[in-house]
Structures are given as structure tokens and as C-alpha cells.
Protein backbone atom coordinates (compact mmCIF):
# COMPACT_ATOMS: atom_id res chain seq x y z
CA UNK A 1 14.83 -5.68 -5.23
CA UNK A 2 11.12 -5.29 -3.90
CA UNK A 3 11.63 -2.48 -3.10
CA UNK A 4 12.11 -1.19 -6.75
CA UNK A 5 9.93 -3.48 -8.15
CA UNK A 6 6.68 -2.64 -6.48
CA UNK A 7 6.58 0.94 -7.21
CA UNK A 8 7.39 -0.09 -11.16
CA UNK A 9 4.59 -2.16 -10.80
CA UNK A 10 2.14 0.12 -9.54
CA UNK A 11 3.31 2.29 -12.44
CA UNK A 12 2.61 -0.45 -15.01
CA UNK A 13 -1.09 -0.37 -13.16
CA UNK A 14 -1.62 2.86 -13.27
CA UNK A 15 -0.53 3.36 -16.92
CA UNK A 16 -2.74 0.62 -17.66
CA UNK A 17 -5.88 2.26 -15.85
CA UNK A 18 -5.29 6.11 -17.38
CA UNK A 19 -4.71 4.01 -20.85
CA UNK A 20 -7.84 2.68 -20.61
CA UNK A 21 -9.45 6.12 -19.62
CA UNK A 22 -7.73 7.82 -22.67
CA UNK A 23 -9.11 5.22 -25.29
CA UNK A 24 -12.46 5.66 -24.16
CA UNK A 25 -12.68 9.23 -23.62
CA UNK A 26 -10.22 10.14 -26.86
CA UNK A 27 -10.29 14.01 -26.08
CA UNK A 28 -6.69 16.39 -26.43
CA UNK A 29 -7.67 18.29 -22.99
CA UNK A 30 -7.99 14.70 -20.80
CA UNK A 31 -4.63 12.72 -22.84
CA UNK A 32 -2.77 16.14 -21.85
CA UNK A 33 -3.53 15.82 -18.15
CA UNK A 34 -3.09 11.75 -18.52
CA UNK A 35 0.65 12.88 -19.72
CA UNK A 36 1.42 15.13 -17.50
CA UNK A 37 0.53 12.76 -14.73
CA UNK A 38 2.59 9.64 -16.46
CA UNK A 39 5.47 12.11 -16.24
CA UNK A 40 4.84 12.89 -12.82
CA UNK A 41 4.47 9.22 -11.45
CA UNK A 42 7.83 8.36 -14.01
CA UNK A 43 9.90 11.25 -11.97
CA UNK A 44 8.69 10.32 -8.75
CA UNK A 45 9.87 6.82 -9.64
CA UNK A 46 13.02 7.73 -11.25
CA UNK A 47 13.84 10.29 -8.32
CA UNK A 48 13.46 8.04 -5.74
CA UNK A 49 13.16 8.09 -1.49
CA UNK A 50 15.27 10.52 -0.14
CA UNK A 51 18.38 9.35 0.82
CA UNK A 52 18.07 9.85 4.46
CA UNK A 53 15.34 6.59 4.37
């Protein structure tokens, strides 16, 4: 259970840190690149260790 809970939790933090970036710095260019690295972290954790570990 930790073991999926901690990296959905760093998530959460993250999210939380790039939202905070976004509201003050409200440009298209910067919430593009915030995206595209949400959707990055979000595969990552969706995708999971490979199954050999």
C-alpha cells in the first residue's frame, strides 16, 4: 500500500508546487510546459516499476 501511496503523494506535492507557480506567473507558454509535465509525472505514476522489481 506504501508503496502506491507515496508516489501519489509526491504527485499531490508537486501539483500543488507547479499550481502555485502557474497562478503567479499566469502566462500560456509556462501553464503549457506545467501540463505537459503533470502528464508526464501522471504516466510515470500510472505506468508503474517495471515488472522485473
Amino acid at each position: 500500500m506504501t508503496a502506491r501511496l507515496l508516489p501519489l503523494l509526491a504527485l499531490v506535492v508537486l501539483a500543488a508546487f507547479l499550481g502555485i507557480l502557474v497562478l503567479e506567473v499566469p502566462r500560456l507558454d509556462l501553464g503549457l510546459v506545467i501540463a505537459a509535465t503533470l502528464l508526464l509525472a501522471i504516466w510515470d505514476l500510472v505506468r508503474g516499476p517495471p515488472s522485473g522489481h
